[in-house]
Protein backbone atom coordinates (compact mmCIF):
# COMPACT_ATOMS: atom_id res chain seq x y z
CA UNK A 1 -38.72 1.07 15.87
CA UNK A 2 -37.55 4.04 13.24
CA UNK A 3 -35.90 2.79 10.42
CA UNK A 4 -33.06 4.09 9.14
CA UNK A 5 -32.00 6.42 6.71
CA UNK A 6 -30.05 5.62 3.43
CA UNK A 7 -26.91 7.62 4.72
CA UNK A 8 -27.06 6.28 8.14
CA UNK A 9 -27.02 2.89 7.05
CA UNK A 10 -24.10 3.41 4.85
CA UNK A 11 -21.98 5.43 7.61
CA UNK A 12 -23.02 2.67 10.06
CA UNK A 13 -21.22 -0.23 6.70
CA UNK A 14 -18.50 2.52 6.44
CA UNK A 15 -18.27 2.05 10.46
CA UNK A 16 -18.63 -2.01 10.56
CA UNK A 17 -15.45 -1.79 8.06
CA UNK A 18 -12.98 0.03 10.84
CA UNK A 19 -13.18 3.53 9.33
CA UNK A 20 -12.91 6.39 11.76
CA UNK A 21 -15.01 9.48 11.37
CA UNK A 22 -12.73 11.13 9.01
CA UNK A 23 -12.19 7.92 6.93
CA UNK A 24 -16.15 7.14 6.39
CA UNK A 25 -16.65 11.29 5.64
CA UNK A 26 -13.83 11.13 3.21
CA UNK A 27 -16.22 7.93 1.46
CA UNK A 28 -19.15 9.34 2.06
CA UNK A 29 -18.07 12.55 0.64
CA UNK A 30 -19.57 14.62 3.82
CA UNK A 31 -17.77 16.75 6.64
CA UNK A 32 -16.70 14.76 9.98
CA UNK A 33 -19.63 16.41 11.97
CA UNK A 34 -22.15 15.03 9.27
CA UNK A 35 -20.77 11.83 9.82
CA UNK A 36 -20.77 12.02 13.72
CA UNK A 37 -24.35 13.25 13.24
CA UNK A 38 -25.62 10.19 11.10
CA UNK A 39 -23.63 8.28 14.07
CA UNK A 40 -25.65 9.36 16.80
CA UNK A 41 -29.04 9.62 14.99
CA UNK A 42 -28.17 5.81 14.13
CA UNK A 43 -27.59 4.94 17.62
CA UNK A 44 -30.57 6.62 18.39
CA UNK A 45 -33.11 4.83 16.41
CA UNK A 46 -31.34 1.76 16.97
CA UNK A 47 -31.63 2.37 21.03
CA UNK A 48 -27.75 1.57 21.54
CA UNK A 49 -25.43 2.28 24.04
CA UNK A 50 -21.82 2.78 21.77
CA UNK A 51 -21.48 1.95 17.91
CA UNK A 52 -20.33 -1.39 18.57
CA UNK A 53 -23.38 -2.40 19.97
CA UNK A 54 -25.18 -0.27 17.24
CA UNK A 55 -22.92 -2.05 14.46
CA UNK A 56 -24.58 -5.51 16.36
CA UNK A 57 -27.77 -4.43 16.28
CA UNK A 58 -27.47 -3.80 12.28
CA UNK A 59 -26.12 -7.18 11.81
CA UNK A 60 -28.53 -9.29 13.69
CA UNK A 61 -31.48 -6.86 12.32
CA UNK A 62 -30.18 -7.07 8.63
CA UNK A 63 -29.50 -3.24 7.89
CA UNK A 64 -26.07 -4.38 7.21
CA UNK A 65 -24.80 -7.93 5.81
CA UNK A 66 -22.38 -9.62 7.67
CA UNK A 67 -20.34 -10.35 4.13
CA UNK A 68 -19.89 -6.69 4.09
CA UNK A 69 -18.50 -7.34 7.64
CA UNK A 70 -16.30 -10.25 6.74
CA UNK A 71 -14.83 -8.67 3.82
CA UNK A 72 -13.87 -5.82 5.64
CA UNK A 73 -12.22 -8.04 7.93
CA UNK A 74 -10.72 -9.95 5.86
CA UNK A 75 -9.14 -6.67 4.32
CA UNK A 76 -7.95 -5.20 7.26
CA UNK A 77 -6.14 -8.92 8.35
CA UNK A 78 -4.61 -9.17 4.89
CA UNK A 79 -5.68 -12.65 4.05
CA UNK A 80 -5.35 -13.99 0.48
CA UNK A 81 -3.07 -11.39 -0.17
CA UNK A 82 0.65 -11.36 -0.94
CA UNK A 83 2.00 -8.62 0.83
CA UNK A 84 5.90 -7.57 0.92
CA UNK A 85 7.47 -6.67 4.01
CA UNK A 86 8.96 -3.49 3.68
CA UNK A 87 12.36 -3.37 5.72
CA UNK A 88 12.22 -0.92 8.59
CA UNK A 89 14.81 1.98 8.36
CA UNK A 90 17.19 2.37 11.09
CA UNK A 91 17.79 5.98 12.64
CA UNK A 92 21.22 7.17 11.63
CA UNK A 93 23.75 8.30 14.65
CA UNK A 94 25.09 11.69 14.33
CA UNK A 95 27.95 12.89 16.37
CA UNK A 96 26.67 16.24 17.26
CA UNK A 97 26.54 16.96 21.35
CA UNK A 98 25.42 19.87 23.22
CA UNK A 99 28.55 21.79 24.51
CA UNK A 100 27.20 24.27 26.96
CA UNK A 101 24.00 27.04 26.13
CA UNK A 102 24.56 30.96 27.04
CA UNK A 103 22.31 33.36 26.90
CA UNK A 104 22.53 36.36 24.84
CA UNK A 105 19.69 38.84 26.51
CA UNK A 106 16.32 36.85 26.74
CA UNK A 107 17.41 33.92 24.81
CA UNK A 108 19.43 31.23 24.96
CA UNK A 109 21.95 29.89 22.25
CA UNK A 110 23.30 26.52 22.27
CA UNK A 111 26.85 25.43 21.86
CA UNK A 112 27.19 22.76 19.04
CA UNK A 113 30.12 20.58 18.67
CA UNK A 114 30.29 18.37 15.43
């Protein structure tokens, strides 16, 4: 068994936490492809299938603790935090309808009746 690198382990926290690739390159300060590279070298050396099972295998191994896990859960849920609902904005009705299109040479030019 390989052990893992220092920047594989923390793409592989950045990926227990629910970032995407972008989100754990923006952290990690790296490109995408970097982080898709530490990805699949990770998966590698951990002899996994998908990251799930490679974020598993981390847990029950020890590369990553599972408080770093829960917290990151617990973040993304929202618990023991006061959040305020923020009141959905309702599309506004306009009274604009298509009248008829003609076409002037190649194009066409719609008709608008307010």
């Amino acid at each position: 068994m390989q052990t893992l690198t220092p920047k594989q382990k923390q793409s592989l926290q950045l990926a227990a936490s629910g970032l995407c690739h972008k989100g754990t390159a923006r952290e990690m300060g790296c490109s995408p492809h970097t982080v898709r590279r530490h990805w699949e070298q990770a998966r590698e050396r951990l002899e996994s299938k998908s990251m799930v099972h490679a974020v598993a295998i981390a847990i029950s191994r020890g590369i990553i603790a599972p408080l770093c896990l829960l917290l990151s859960i617990v973040q993304v849920i929202g618990l023991g935090t006061t959040q305020t609902e923020t009141p959905v904005r309702q599309p506004v009705r306009t009274s604009v309808r298509l009248v008829r299109t003609t076409r002037v040479g190649r194009k066409y030019v719609a008709g608008i009746k307010a």
